[in-house]
N, C-alpha and C. Protein backbone atom coordinates (compact mmCIF):
# COMPACT_ATOMS: atom_id res chain seq x y z
N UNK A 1 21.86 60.36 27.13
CA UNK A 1 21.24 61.62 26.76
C UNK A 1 19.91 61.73 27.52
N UNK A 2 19.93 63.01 27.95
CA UNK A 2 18.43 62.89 28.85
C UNK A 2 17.29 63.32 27.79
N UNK A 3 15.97 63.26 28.40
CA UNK A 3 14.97 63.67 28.14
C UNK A 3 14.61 65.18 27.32
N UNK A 4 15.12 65.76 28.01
CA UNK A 4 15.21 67.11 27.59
C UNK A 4 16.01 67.26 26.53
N UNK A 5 17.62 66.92 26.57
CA UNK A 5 18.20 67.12 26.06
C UNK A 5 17.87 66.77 24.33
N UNK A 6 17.39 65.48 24.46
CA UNK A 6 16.80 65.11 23.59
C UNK A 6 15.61 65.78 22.91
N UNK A 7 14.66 66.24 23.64
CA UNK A 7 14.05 66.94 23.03
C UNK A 7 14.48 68.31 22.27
N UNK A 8 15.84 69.35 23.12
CA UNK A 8 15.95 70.14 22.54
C UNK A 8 16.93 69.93 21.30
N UNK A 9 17.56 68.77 21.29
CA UNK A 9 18.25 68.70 19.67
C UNK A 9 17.47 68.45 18.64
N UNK A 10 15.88 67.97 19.02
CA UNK A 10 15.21 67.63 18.24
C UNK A 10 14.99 69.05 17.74
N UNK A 11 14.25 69.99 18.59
CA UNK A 11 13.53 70.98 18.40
C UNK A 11 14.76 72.20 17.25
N UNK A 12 15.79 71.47 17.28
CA UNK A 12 17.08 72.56 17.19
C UNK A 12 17.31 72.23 15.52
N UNK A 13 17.11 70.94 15.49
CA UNK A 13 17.03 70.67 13.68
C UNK A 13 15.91 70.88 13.09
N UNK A 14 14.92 70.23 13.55
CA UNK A 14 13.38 71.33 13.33
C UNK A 14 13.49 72.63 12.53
N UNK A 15 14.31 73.76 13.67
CA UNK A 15 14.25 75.21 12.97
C UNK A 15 15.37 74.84 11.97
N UNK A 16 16.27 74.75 12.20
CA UNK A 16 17.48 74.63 11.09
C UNK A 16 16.40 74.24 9.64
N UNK A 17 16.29 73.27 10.16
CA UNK A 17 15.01 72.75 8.65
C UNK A 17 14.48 74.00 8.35
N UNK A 18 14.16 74.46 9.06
CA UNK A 18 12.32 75.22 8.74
C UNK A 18 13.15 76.26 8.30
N UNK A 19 14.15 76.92 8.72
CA UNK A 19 15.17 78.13 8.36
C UNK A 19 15.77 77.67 7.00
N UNK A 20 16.26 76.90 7.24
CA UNK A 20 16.59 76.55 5.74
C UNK A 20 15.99 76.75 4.22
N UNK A 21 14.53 76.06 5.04
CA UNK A 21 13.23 76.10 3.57
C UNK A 21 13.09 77.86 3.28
N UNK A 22 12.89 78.40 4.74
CA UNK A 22 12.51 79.89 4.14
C UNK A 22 13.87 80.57 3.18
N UNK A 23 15.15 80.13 3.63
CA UNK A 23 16.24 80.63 2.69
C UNK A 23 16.43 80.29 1.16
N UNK A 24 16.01 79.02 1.25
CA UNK A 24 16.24 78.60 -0.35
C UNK A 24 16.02 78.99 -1.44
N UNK A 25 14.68 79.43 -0.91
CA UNK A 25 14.41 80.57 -2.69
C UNK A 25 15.17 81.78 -2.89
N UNK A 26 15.99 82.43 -1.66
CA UNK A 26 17.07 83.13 -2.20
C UNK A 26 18.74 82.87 -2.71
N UNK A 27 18.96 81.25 -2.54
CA UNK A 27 20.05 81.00 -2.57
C UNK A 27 20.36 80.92 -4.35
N UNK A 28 21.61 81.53 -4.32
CA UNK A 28 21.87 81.71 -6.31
C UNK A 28 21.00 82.40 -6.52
N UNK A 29 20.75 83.52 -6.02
CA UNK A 29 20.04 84.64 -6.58
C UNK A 29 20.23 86.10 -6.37
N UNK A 30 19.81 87.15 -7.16
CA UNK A 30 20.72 88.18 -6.67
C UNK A 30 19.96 88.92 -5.90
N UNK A 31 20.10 89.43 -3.91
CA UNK A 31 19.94 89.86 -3.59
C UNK A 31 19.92 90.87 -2.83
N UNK A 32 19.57 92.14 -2.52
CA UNK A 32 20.02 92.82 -1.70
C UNK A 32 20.14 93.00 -0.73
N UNK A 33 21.54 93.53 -0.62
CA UNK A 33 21.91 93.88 0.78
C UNK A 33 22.25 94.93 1.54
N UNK A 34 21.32 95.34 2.90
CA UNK A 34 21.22 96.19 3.61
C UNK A 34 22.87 96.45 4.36
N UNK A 35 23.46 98.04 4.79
CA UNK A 35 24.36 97.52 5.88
C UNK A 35 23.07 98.59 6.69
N UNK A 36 23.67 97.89 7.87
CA UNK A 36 22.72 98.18 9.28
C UNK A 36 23.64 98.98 9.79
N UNK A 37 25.12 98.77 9.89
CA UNK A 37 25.88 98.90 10.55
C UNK A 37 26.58 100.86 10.82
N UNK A 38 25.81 101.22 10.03
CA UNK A 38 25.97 102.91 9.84
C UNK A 38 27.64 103.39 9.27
N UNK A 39 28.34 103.97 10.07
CA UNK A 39 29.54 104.77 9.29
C UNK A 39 30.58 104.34 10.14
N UNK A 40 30.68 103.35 11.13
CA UNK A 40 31.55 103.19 11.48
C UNK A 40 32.40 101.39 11.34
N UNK A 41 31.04 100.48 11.32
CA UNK A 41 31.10 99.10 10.79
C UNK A 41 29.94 98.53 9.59
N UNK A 42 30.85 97.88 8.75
CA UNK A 42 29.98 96.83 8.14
C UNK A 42 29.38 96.11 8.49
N UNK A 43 28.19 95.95 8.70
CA UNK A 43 27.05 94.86 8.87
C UNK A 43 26.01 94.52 8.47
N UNK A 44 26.46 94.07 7.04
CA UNK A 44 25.02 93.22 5.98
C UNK A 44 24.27 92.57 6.58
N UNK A 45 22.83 92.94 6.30
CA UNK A 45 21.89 91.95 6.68
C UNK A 45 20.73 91.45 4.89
N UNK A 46 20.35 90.32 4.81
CA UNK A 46 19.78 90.45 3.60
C UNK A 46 18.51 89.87 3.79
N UNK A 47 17.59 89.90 3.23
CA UNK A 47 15.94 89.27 3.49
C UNK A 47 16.06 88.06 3.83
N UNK A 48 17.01 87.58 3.17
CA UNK A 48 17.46 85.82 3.65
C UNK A 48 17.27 85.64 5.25
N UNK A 49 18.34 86.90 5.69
CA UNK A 49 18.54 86.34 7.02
C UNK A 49 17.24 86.97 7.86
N UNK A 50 16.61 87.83 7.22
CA UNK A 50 15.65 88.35 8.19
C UNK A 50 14.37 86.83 8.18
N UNK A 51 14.00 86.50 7.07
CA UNK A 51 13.44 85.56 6.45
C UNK A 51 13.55 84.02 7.56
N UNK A 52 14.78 84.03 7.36
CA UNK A 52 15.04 82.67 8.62
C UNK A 52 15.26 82.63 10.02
N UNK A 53 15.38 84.05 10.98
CA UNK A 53 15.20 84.73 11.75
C UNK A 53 13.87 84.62 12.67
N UNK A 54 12.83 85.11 11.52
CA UNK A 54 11.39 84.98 11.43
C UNK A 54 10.86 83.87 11.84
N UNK A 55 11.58 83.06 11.10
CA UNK A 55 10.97 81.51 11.29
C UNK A 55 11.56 81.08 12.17
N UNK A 56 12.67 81.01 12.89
CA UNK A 56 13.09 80.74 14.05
C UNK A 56 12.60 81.02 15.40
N UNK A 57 12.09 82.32 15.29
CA UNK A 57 11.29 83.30 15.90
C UNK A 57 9.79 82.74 16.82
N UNK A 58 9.55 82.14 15.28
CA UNK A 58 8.34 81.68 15.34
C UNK A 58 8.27 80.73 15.83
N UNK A 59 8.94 79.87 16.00
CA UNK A 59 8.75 78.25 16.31
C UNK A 59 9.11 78.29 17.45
N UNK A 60 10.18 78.87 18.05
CA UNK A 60 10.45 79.40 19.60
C UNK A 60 9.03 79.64 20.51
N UNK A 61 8.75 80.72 19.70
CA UNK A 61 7.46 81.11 20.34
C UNK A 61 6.56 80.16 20.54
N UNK A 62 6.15 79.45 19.61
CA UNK A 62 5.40 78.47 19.45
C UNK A 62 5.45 77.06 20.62
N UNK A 63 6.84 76.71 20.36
CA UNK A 63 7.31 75.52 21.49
C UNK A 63 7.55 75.61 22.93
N UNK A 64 8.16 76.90 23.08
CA UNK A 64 8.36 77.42 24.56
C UNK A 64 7.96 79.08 24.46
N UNK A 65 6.72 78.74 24.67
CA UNK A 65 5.50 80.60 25.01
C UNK A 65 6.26 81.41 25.97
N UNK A 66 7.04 80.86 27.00
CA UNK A 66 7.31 81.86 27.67
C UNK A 66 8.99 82.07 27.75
N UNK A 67 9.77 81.66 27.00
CA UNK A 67 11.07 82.21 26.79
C UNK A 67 11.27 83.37 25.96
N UNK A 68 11.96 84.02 26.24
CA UNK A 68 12.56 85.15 25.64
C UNK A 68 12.98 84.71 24.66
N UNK A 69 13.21 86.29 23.48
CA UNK A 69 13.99 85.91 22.32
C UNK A 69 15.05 87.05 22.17
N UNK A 70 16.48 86.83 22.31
CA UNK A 70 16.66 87.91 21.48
C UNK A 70 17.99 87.65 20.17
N UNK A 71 17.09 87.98 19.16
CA UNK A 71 17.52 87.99 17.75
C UNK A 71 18.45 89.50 17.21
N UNK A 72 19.27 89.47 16.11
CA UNK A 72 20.16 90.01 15.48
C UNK A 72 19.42 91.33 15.01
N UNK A 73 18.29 90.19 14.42
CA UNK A 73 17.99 91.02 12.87
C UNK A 73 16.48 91.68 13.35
N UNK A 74 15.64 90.99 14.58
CA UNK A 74 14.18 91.58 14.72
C UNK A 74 13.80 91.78 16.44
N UNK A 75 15.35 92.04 16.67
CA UNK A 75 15.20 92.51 18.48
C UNK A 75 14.89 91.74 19.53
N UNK A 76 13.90 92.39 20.33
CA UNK A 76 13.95 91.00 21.68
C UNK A 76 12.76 91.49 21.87
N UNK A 77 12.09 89.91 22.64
CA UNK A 77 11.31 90.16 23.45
C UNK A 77 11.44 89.16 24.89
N UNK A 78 10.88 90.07 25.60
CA UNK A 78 11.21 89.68 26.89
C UNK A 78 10.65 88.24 27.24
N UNK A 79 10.93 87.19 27.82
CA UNK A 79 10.31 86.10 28.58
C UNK A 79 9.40 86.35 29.53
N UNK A 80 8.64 85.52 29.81
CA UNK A 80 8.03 85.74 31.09
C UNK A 80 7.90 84.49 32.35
N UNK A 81 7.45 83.96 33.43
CA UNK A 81 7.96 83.06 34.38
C UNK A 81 6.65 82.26 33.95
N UNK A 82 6.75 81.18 33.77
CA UNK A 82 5.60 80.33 33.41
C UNK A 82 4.25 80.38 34.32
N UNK A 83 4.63 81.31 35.52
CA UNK A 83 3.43 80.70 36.57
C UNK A 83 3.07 82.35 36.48
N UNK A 84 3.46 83.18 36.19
CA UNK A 84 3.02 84.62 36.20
C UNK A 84 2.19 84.95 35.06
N UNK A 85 2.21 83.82 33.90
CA UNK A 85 1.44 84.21 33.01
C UNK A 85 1.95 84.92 31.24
């Protein structure tokens, strides 16, 4: 296993963790659910998932500043080239 690789499985249970903690206080509980999906598909989204999203979000940002994100539930943002700033 290389270097990297290693680092990114690390970094990959990290969020799982950290996603996890933000979900728990909704698990067995009754919550609501949004469809996003308008009149032609179903597609629930619930604070849970926006909730662990967030935090995924975040730690991305945090570990690698200049990668892009793009998420389900809170859109994208663009990357940028490490030497451009």
């Amino acid at each position: 296993m290389t270097a990297q690789y290693a680092e990114h499985l690390e970094f990959a249970r990290h969020v799982a963790e950290a996603a996890g903690r933000a979900i728990l206080p909704h698990f067995r509980e009754v919550i609501a659910i949004e469809d996003k999906g308008g009149a032609r598909e179903y597609d629930p989204v619930t604070e849970a998932d926006r909730a662990a999203e967030a935090v995924i979000r975040a730690e991305i940002a945090r570990a690698y500043p200049t990668h892009g994100i793009f998420g389900e539930e809170h859109g994208r943002v663009q990357g940028r080239h490490p030497s451009r700033g």
